[in-house]
Protein backbone atom coordinates (compact mmCIF):
# COMPACT_ATOMS: atom_id res chain seq x y z
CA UNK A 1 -8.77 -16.26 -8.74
CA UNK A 2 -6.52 -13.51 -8.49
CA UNK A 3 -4.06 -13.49 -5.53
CA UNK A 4 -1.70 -10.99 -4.13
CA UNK A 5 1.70 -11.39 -2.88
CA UNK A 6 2.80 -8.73 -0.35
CA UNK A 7 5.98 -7.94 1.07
CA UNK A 8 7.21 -5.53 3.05
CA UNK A 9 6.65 -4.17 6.59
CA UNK A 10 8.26 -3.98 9.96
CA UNK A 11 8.94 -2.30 12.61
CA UNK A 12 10.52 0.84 12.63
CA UNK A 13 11.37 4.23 14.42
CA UNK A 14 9.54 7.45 13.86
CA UNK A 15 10.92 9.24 11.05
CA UNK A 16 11.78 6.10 9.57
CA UNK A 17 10.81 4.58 6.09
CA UNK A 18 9.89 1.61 4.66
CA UNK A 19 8.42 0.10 1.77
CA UNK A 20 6.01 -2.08 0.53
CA UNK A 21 5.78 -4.56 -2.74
CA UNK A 22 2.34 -6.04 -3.63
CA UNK A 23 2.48 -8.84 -6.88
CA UNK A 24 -1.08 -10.09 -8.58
CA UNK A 25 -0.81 -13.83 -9.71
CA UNK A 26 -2.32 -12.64 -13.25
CA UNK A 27 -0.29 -11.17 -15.97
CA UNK A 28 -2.73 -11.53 -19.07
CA UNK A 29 -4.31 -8.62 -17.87
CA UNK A 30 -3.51 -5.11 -16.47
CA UNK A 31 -5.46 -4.06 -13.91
CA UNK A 32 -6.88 0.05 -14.34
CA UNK A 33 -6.52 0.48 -10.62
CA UNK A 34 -4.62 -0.76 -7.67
CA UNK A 35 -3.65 0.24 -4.25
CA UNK A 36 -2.88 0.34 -0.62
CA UNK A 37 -5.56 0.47 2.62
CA UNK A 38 -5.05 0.33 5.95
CA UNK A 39 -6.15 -0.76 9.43
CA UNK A 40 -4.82 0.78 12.92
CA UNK A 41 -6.31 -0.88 15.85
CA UNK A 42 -10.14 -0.34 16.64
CA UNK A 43 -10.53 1.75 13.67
CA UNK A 44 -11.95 1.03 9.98
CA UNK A 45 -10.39 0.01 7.13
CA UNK A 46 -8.83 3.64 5.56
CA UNK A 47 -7.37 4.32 2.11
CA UNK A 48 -3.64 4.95 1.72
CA UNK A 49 -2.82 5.44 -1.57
CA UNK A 50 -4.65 4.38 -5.00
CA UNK A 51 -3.01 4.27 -8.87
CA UNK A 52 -4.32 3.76 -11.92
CA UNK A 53 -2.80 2.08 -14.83
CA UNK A 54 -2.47 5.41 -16.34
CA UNK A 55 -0.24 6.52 -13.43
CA UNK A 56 -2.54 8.74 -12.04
CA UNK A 57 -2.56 8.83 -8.16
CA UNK A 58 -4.95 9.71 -5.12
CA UNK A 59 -3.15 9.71 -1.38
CA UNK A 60 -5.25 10.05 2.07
CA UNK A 61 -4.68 13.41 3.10
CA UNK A 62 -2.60 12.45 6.45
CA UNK A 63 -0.15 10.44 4.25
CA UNK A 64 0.23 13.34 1.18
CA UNK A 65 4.00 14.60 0.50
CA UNK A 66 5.97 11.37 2.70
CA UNK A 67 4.44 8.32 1.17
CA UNK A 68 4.93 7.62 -2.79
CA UNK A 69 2.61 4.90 -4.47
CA UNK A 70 4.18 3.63 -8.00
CA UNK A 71 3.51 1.30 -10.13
CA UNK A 72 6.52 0.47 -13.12
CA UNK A 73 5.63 0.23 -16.35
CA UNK A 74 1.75 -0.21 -15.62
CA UNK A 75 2.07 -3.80 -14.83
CA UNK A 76 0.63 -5.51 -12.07
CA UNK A 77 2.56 -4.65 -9.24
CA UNK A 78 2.57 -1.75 -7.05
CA UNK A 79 4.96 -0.25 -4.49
CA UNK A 80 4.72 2.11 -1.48
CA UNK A 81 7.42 3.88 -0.44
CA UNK A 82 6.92 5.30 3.12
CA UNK A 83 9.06 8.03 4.63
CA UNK A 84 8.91 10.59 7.53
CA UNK A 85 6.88 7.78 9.60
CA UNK A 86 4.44 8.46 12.44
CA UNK A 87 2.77 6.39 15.14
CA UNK A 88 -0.12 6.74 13.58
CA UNK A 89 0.81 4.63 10.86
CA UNK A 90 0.73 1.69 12.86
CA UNK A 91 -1.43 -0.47 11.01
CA UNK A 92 -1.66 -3.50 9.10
CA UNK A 93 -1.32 -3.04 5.37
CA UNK A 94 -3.24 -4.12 2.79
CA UNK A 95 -2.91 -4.25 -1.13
CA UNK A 96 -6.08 -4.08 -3.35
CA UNK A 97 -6.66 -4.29 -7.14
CA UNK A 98 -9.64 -2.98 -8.66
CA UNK A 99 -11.59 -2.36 -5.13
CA UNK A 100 -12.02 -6.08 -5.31
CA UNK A 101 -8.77 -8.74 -4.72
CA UNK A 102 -7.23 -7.90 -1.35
CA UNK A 103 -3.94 -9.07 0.09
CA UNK A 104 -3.52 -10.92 3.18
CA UNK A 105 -2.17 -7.94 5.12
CA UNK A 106 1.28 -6.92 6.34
CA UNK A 107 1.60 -5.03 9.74
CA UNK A 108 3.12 -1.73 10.35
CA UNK A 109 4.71 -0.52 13.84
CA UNK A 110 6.37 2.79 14.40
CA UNK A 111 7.49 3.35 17.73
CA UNK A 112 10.14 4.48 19.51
């Protein structure tokens, strides 16, 4: 069973940033793809950000040029970095490897 340690998260002003660190328990393996979803209030579950263990990267349109996925040295941990916040971001967080293993979550509030 693979789990995934988040951390990250908060509370924070618009135009602030913040970032996010997601671990997998397994490290006989590299996963191909990993990444970041999210959650606001009465709404679906959204993509944020995906990477690949090639380093190639997809971003949600609304997030494109102020949040940065990476992933060092292709191992099994991924970061967001989040700048140039919004209220929309509000959400809660969630890492997932290979569209299957999600993390427990990790909520989001920008507001002034």
């Amino acid at each position: 069973q693979v789990q995934l340690v988040e951390s990250g998260g908060g509370s924070v002003q618009p135009g602030g940033s913040l970032r996010f660190s997601c671990a997998a328990s397994v490290t006989f393996v590299s996963f191909h793809f990993m990444g970041w979803y999210r959650q606001a209030p009465g709404k679906e579950r959204e993509l944020v950000a995906t990477i690949t263990r090639g380093g190639s990267t997809n971003y949600a349109d609304s997030v494109k040029s102020r949040f940065t996925i990476y992933r060092p040295n292709a191992n099994n941990a991924v970061y967001l970095q989040m700048n140039s916040l919004k209220p929309e971001d509000t959400a809660v967080y969630y890492c997932n490897v290979q569209g299957t293993y999600w993390g427990k979550g990790t909520l989001v509030t920008v507001s002034s």
